[in-house]
C-alpha atoms as a PDB file:
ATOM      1  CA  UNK A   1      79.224 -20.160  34.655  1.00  0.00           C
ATOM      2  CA  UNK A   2      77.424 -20.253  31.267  1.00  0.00           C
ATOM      3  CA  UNK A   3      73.765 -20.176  30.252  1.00  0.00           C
ATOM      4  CA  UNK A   4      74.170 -24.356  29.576  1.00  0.00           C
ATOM      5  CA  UNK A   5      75.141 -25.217  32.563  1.00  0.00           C
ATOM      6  CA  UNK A   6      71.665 -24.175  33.597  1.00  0.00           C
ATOM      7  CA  UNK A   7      69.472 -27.607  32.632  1.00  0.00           C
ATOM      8  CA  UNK A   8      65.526 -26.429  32.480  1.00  0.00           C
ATOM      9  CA  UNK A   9      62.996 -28.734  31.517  1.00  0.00           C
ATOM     10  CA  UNK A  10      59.761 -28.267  29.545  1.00  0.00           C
ATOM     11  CA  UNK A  11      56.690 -25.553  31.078  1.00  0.00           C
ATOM     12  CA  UNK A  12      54.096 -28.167  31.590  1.00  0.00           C
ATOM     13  CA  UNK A  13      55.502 -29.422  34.743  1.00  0.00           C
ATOM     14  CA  UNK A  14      56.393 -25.863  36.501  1.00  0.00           C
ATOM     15  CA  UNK A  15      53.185 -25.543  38.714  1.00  0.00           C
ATOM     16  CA  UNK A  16      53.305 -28.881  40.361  1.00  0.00           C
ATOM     17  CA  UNK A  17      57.806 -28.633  40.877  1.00  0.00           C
ATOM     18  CA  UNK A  18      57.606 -25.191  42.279  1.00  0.00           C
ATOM     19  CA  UNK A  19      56.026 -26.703  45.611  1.00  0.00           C
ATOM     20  CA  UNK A  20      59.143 -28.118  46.178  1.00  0.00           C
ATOM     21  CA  UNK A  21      61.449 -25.219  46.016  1.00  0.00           C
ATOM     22  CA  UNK A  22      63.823 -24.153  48.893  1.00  0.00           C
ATOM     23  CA  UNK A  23      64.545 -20.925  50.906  1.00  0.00           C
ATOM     24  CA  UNK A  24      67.796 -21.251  50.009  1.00  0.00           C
ATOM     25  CA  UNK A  25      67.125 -21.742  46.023  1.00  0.00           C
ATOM     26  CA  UNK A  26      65.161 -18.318  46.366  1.00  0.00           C
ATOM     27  CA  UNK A  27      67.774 -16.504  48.194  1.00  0.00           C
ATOM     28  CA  UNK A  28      70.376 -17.959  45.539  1.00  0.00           C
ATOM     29  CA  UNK A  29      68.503 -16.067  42.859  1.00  0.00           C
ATOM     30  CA  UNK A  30      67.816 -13.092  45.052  1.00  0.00           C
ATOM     31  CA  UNK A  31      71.632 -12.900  45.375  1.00  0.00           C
ATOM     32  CA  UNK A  32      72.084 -12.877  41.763  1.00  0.00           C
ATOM     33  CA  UNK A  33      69.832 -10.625  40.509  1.00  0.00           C
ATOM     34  CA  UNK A  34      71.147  -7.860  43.457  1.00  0.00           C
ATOM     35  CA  UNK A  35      75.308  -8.812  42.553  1.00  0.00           C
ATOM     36  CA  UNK A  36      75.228  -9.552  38.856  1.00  0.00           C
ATOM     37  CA  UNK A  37      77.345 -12.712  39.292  1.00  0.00           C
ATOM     38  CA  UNK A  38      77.711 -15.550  40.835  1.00  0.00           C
ATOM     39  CA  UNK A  39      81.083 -15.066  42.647  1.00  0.00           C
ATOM     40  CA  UNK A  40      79.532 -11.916  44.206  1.00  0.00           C
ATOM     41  CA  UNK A  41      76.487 -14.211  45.399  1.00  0.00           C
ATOM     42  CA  UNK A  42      77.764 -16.363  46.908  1.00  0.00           C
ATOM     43  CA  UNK A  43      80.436 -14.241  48.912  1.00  0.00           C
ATOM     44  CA  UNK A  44      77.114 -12.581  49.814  1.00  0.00           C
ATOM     45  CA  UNK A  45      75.121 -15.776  50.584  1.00  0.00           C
ATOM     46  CA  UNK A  46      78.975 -17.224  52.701  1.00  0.00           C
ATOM     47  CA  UNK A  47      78.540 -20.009  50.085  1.00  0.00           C
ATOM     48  CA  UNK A  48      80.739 -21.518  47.736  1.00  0.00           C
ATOM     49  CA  UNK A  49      80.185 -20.259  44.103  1.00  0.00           C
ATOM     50  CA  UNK A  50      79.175 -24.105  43.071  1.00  0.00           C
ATOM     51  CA  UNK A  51      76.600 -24.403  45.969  1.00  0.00           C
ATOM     52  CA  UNK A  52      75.020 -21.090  44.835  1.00  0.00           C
ATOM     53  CA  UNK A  53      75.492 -22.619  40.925  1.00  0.00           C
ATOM     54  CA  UNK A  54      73.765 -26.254  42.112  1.00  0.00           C
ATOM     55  CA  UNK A  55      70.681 -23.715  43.906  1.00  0.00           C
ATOM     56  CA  UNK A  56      70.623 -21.744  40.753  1.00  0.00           C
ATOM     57  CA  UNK A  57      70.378 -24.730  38.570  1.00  0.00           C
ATOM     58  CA  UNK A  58      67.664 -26.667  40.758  1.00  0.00           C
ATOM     59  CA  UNK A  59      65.680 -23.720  40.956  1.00  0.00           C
ATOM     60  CA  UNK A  60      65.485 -23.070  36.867  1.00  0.00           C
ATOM     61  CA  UNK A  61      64.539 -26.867  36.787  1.00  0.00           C
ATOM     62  CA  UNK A  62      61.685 -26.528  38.997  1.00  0.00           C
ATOM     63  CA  UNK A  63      60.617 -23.548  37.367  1.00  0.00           C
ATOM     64  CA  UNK A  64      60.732 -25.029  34.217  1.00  0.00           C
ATOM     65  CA  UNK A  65      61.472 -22.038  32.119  1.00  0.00           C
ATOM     66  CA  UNK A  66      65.249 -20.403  32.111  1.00  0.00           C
ATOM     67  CA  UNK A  67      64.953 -17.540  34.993  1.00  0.00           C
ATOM     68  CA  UNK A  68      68.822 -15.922  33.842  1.00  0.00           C
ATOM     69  CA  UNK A  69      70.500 -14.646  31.169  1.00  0.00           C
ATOM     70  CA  UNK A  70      74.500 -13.429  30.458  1.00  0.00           C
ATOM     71  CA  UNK A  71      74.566 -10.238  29.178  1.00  0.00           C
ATOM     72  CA  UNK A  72      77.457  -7.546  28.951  1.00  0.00           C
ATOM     73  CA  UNK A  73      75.849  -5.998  32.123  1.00  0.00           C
ATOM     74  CA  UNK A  74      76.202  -9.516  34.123  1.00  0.00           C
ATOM     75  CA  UNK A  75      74.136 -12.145  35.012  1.00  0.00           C
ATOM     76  CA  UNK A  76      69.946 -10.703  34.763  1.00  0.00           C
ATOM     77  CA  UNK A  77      67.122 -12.158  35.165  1.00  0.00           C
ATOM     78  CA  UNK A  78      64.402 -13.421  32.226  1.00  0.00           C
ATOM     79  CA  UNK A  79      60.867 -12.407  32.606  1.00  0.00           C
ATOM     80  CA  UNK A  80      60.540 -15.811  34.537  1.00  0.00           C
ATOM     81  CA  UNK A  81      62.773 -15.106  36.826  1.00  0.00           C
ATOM     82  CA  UNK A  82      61.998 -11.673  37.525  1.00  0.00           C
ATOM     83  CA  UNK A  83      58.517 -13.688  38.488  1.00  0.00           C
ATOM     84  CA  UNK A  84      60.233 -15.617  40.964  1.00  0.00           C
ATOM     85  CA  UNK A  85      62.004 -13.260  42.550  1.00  0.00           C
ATOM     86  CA  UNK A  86      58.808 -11.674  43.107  1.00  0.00           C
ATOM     87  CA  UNK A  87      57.930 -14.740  44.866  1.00  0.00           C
ATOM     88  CA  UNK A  88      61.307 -14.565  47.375  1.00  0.00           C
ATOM     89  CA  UNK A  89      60.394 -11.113  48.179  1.00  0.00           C
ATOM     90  CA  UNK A  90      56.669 -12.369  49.573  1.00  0.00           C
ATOM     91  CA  UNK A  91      58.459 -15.190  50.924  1.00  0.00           C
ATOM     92  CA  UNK A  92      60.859 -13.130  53.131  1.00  0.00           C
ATOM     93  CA  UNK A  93      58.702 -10.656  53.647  1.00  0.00           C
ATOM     94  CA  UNK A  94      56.208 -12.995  55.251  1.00  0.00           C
ATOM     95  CA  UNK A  95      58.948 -14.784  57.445  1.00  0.00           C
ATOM     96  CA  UNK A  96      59.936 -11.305  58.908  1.00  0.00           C
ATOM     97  CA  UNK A  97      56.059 -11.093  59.696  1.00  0.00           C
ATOM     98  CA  UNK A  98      55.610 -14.180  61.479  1.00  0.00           C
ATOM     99  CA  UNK A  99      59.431 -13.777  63.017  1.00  0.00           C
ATOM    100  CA  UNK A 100      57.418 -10.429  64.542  1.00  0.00           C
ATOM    101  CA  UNK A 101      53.978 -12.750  65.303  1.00  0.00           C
ATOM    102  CA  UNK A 102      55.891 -15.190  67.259  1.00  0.00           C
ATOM    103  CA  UNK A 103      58.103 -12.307  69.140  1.00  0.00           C
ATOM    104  CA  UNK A 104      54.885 -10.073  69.755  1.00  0.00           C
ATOM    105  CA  UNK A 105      53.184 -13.611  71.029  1.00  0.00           C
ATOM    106  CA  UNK A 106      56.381 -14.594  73.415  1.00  0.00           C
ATOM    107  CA  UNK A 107      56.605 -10.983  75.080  1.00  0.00           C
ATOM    108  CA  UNK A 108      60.020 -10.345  73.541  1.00  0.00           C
ATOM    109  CA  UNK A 109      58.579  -7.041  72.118  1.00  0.00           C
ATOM    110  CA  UNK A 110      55.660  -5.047  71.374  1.00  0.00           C
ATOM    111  CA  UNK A 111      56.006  -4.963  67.598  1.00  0.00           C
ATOM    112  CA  UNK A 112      57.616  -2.613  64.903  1.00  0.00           C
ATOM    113  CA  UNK A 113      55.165  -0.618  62.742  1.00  0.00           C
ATOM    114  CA  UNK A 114      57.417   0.137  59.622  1.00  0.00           C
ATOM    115  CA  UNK A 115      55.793   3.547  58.228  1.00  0.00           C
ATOM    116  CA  UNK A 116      56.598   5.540  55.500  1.00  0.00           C
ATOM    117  CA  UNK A 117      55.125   9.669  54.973  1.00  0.00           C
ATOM    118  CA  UNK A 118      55.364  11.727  51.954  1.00  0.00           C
ATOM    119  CA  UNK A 119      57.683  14.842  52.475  1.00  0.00           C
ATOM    120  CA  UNK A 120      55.161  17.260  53.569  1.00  0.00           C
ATOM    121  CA  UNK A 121      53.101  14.862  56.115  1.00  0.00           C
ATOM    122  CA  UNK A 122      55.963  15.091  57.936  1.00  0.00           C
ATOM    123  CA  UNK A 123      54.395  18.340  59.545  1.00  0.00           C
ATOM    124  CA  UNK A 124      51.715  16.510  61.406  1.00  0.00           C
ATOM    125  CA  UNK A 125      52.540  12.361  61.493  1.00  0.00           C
ATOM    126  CA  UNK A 126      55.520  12.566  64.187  1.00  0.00           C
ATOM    127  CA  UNK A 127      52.699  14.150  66.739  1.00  0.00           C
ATOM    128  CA  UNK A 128      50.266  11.062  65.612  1.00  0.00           C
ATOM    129  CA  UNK A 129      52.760   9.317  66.372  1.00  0.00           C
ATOM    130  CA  UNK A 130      53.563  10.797  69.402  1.00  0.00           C
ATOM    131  CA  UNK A 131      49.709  10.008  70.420  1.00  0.00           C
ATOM    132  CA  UNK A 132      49.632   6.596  69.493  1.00  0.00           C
ATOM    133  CA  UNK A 133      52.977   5.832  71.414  1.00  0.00           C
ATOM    134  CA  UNK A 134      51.297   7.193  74.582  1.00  0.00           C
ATOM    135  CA  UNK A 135      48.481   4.299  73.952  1.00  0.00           C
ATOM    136  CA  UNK A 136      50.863   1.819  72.787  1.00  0.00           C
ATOM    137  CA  UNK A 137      54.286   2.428  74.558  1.00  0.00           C
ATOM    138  CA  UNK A 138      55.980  -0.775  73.594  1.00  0.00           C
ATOM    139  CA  UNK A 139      55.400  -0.106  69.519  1.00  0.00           C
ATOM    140  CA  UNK A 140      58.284   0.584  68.307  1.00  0.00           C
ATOM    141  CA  UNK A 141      57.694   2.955  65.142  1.00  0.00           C
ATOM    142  CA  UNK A 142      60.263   3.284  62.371  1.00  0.00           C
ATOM    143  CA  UNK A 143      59.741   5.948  60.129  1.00  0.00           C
ATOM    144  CA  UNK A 144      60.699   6.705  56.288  1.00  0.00           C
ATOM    145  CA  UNK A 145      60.357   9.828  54.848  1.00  0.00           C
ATOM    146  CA  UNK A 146      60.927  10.827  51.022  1.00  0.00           C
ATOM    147  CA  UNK A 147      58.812  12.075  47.713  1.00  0.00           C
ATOM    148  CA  UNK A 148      56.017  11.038  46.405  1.00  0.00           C
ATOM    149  CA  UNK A 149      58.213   8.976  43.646  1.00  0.00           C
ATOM    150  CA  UNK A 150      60.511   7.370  46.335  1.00  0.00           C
ATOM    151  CA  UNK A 151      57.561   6.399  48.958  1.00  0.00           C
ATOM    152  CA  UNK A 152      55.747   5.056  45.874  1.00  0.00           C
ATOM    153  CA  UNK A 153      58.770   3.212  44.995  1.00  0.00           C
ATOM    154  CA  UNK A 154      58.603   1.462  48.363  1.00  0.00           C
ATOM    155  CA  UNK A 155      55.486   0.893  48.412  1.00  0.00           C
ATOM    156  CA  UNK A 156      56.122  -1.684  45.084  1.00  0.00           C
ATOM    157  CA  UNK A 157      57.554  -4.206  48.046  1.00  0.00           C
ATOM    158  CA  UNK A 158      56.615  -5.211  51.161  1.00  0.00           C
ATOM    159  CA  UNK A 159      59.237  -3.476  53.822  1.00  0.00           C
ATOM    160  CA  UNK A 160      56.612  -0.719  54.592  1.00  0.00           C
ATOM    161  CA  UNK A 161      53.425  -1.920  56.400  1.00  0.00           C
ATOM    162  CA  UNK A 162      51.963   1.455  55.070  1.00  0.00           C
ATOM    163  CA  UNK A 163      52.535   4.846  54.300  1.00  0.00           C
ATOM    164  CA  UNK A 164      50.720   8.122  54.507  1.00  0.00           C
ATOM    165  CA  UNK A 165      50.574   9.871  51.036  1.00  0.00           C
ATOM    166  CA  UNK A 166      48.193  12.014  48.682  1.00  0.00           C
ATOM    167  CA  UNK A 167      47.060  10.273  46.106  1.00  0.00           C
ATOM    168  CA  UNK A 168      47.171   6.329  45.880  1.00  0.00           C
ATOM    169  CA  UNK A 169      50.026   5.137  43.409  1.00  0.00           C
ATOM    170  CA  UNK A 170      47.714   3.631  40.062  1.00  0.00           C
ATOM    171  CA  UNK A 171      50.101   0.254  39.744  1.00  0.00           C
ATOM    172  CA  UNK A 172      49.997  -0.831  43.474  1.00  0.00           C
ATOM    173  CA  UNK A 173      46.565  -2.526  44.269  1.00  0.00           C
ATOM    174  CA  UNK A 174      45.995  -0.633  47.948  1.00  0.00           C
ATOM    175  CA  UNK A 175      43.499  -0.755  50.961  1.00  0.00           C
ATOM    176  CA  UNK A 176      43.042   2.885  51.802  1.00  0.00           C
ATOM    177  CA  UNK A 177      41.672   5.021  54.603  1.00  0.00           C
ATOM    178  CA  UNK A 178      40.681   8.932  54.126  1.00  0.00           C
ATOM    179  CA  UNK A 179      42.438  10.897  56.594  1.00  0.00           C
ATOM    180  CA  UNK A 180      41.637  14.173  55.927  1.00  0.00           C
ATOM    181  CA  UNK A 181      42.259  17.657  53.198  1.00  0.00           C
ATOM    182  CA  UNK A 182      45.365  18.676  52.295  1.00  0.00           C
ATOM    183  CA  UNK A 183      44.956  22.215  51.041  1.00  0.00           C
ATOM    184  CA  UNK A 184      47.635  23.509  48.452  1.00  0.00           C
ATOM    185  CA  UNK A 185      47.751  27.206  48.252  1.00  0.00           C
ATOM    186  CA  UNK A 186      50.414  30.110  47.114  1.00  0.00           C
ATOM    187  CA  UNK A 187      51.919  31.815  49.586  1.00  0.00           C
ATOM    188  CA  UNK A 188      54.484  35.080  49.592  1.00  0.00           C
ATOM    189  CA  UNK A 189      56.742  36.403  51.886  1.00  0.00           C
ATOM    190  CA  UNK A 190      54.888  39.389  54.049  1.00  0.00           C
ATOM    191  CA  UNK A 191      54.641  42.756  52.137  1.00  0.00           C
ATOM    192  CA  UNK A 192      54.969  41.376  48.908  1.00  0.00           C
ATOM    193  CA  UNK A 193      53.327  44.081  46.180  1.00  0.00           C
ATOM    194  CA  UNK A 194      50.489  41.204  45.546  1.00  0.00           C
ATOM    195  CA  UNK A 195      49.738  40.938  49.466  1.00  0.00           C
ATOM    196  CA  UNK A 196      46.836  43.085  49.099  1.00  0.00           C
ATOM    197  CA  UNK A 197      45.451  42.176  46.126  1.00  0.00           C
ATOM    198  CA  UNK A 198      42.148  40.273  45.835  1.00  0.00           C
ATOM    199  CA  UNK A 199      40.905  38.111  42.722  1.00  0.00           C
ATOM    200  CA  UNK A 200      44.261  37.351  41.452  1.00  0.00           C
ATOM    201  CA  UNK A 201      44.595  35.303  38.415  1.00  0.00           C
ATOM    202  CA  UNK A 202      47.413  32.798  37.504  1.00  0.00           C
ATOM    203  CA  UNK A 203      47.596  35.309  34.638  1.00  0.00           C
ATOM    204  CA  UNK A 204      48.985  37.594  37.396  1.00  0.00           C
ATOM    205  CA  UNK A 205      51.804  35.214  38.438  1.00  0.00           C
ATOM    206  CA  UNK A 206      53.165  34.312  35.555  1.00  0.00           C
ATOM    207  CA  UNK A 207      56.337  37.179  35.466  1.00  0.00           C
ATOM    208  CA  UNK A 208      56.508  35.755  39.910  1.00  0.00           C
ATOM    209  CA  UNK A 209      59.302  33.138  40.154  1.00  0.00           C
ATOM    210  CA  UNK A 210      58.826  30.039  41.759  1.00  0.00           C
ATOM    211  CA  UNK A 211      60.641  28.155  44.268  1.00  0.00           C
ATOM    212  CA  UNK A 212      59.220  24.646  43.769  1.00  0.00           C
ATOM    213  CA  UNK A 213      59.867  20.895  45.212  1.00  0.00           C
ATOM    214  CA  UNK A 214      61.759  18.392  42.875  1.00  0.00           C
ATOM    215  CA  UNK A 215      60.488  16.444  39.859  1.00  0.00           C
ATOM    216  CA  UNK A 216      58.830  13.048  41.862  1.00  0.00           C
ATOM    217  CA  UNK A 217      57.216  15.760  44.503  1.00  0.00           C
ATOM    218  CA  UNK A 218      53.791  15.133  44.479  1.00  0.00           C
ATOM    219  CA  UNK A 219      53.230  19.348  45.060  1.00  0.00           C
ATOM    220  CA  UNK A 220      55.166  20.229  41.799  1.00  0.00           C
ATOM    221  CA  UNK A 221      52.902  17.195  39.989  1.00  0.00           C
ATOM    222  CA  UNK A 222      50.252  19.381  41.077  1.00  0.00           C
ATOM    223  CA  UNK A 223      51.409  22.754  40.421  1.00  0.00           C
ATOM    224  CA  UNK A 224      52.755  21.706  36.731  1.00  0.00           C
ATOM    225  CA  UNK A 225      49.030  20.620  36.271  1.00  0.00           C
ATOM    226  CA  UNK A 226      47.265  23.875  37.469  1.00  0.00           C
ATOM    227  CA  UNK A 227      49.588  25.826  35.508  1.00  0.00           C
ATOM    228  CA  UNK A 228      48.787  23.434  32.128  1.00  0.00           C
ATOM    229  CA  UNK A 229      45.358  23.728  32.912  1.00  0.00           C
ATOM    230  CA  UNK A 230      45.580  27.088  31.925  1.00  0.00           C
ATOM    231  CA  UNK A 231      48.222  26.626  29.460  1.00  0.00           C
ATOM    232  CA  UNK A 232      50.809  28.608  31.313  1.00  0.00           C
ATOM    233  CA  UNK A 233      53.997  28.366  32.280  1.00  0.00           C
ATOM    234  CA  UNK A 234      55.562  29.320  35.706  1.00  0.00           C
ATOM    235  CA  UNK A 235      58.954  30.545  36.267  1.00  0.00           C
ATOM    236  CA  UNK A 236      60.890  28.260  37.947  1.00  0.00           C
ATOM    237  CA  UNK A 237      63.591  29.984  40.017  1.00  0.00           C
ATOM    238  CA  UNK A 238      64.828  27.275  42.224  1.00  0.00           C
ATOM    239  CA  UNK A 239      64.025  23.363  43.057  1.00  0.00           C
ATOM    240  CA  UNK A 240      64.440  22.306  46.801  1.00  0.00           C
ATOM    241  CA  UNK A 241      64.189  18.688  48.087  1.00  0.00           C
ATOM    242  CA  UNK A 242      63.178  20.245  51.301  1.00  0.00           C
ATOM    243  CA  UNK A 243      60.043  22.145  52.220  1.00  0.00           C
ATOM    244  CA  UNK A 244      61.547  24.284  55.610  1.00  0.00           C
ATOM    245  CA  UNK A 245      64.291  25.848  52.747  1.00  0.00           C
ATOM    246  CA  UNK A 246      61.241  26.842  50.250  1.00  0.00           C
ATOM    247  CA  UNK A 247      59.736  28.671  53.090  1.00  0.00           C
ATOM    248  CA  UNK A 248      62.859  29.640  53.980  1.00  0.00           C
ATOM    249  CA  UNK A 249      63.559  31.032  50.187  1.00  0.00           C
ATOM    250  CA  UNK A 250      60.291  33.184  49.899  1.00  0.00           C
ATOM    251  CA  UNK A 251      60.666  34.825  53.603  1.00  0.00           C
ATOM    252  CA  UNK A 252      63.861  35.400  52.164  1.00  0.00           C
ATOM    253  CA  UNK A 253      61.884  37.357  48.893  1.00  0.00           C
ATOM    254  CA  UNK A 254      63.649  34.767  46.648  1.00  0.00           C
ATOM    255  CA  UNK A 255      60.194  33.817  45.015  1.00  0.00           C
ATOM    256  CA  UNK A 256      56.292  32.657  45.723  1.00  0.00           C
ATOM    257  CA  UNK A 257      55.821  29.044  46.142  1.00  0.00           C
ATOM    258  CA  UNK A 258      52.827  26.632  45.841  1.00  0.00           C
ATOM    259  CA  UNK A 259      52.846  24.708  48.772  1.00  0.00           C
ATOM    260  CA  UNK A 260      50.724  22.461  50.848  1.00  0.00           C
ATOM    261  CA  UNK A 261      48.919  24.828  53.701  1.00  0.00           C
ATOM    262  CA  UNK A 262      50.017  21.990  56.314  1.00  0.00           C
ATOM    263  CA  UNK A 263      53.548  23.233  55.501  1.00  0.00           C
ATOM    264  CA  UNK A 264      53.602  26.739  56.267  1.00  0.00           C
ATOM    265  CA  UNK A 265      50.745  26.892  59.040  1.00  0.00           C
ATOM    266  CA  UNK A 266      53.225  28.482  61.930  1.00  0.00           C
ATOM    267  CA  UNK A 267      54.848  31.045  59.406  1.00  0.00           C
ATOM    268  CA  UNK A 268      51.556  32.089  58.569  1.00  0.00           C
ATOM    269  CA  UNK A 269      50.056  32.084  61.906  1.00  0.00           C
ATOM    270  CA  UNK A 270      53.475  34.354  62.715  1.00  0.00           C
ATOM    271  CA  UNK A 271      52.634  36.680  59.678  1.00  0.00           C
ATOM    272  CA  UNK A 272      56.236  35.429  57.692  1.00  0.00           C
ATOM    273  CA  UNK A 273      54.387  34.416  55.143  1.00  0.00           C
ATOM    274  CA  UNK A 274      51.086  35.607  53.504  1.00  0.00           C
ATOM    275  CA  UNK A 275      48.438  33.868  51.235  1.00  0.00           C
ATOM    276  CA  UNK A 276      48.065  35.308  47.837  1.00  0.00           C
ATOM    277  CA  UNK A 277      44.686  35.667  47.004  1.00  0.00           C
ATOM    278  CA  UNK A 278      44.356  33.654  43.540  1.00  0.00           C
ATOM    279  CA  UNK A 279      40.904  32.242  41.599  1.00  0.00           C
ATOM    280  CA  UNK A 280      40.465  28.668  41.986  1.00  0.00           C
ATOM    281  CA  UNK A 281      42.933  28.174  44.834  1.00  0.00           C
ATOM    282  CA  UNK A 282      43.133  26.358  47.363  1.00  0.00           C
ATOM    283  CA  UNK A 283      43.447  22.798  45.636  1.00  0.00           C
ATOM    284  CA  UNK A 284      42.304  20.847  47.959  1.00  0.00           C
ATOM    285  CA  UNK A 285      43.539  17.219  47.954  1.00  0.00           C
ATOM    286  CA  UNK A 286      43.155  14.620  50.823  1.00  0.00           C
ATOM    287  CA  UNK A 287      45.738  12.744  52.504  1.00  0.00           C
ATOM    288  CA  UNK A 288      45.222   8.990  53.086  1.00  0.00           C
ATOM    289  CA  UNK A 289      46.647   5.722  54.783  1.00  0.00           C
ATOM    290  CA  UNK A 290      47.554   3.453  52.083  1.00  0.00           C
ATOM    291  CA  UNK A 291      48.901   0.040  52.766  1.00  0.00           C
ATOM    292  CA  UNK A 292      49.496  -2.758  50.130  1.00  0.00           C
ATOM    293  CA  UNK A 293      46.136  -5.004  49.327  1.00  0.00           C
ATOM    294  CA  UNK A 294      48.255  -8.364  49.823  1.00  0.00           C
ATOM    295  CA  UNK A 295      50.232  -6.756  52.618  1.00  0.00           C
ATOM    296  CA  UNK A 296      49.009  -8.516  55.891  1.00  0.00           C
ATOM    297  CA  UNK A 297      49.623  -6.610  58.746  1.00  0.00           C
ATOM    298  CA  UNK A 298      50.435  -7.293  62.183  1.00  0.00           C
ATOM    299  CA  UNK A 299      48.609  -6.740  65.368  1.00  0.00           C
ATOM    300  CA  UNK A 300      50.941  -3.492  66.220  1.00  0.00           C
ATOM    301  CA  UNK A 301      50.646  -2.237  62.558  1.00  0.00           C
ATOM    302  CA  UNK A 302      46.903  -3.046  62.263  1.00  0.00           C
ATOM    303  CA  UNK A 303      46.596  -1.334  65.143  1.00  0.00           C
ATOM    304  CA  UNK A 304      48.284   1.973  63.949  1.00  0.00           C
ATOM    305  CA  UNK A 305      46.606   1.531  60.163  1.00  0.00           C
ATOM    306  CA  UNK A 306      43.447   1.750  62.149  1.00  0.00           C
ATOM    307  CA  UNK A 307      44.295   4.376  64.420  1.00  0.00           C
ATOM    308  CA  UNK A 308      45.144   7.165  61.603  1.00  0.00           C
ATOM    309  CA  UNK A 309      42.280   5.989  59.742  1.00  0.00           C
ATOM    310  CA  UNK A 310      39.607   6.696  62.353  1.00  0.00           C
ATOM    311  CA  UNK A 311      41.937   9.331  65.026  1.00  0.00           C
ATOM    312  CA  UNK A 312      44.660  10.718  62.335  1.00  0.00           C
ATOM    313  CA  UNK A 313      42.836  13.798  61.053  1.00  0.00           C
ATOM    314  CA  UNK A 314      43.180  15.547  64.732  1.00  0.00           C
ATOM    315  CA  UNK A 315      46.657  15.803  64.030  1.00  0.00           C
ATOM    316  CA  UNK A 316      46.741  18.086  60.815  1.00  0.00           C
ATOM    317  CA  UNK A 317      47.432  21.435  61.509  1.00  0.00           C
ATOM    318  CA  UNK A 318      45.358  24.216  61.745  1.00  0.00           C
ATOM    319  CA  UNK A 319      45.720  26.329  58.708  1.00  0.00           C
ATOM    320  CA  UNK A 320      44.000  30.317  58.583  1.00  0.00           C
ATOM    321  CA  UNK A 321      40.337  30.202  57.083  1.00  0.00           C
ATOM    322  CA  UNK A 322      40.886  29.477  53.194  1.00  0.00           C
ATOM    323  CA  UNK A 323      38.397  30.590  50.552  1.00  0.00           C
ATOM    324  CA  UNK A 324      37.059  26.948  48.533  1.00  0.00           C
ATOM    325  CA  UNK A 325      37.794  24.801  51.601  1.00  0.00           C
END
């Protein structure tokens, strides 16, 4: 299929044709855009290529602007089209919420709440959870976990109802709800030679290696920062994806670690781990319940957004008394 074969007529018509467009038109060009061609769409769609072709073409005539392009990469989509494929995204997305309206409304279930939590939250949102299951047994919760970059990521379309995170992504417009600090502190396996030292400086640190989250981890964004701050550079012995092998690593004596205090509260409560008494730490951040501004949510995931915003905070941990808190 070539570029002429799509027809498109002039812009000044677009606004009033695209209230006729079909499902079908926008799942043609969903198709594309995720296969590259049109033979893989329509094997994907169970269409024939020139039903997928005739959607295609109908589609770029409503629009009235061309919405694809050949390159040496495949078929991809112009700026238009990327716009409309926006649109089949809210489209679906909303079906899948009123598929769950009219299934919540006709008793066939009690509603999925699709959540996604940062890395480290994951130390204290299965028990709210857990709570909110207890008062809502027929909820069915799925749960996503990943990095700040990946939940942020998600959070660009519309298959999470909300997630809980630090600090709000800046290019998704959010509703939020505060749901409580998030201290970040440094912490050393016990008996290390700086256990007993008092007034530490990051000075002090800087010939300490550091086992530290991935690139995308919101708690290496914020350690890079402190450490520019004072224009210095930590050592960076290893980078984990996982927070239970840092902790692992230092009781090990591999290295300090900055590390949210949520993360560590049972090895320091057992006396693995020890707080290294440094100026101007903790950072404390807040976590929050961020869900997308033009996301609508359904009863069952209203009812959970609500929940951690007014109930969540009881389900941190508790952390040892920290200086700046």
């Amino acid at each position: 299929m070539s570029l002429k074969e799509f027809s498109y007529n002039g812009p000044g018509h677009a606004a009033a044709q695209l209230r006729h467009l079909t499902i079908r038109q926008l799942r043609s060009l969903a198709a594309l855009s995720a296969k590259g061609s049109v033979t893989a769409a329509s094997s994907h769609l169970g269409l024939t290529q020139p039903a997928v072709t005739q959607q295609l073409r109908q589609l770029q005539d409503l629009a009235g602007l061309p919405l694809v392009q050949r390159t040496g990469d495949g078929m991809l989509l112009t700026g238009a089209g990327k716009e409309v494929l926006a649109l089949a995204e809210r489209v679906e997305a909303a079906i899948m919420d009123c598929q769950g309206a009219l299934d919540l409304l006709a008793g066939r279930t009690g509603g999925t709440v699709q959540l996604g939590a940062v890395s480290t939250a994951k130390y204290f949102v299965p028990h709210a959870i857990a709570a909110f299951s207890k008062r809502y047994p027929k909820i069915e919760i799925k749960l996503t976990i990943g990095n700040r970059e990946e939940i942020r990521e998600a959070m660009h379309g519309y298959d999470l109802d909300f997630a809980v995170m630090g600090r709000p992504p800046a290019d998704v417009t959010v509703d939020v709800r505060q749901l409580g600090r998030n201290p970040h502190i440094i912490v050393a396996r016990k008996g290390h030679w700086l256990e007993q030292d008092s007034g530490l400086n990051l000075t002090d640190l800087v010939h300490e290696t550091f086992l530290t989250r991935e690139p995308g981890s919101g708690t290496r964004t914020l350690m890079e920062g402190m450490f520019q701050k004072s224009d210095l550079e930590p050592i960076i012995g290893m980078e984990m994806s996982s927070n239970e092998t840092i902790k692992q690593a230092v009781i090990a004596g591999l290295g300090i670690a900055f590390i949210s205090a949520h993360t560590v509260a049972h090895e320091l409560a057992e006396g693995r781990l020890v707080v290294l008494d440094v100026a101007g730490l903790p950072i404390v951040r807040q976590w929050y319940v961020i869900r997308r501004s033009d996301k609508v949510l359904l009863p069952p995931a209203q009812a959970m957004f609500d929940f951690l915003g007014s109930e969540g905070s009881n389900y941190l941990p508790d952390v040892p008394e920290l200086g700046g808190q």
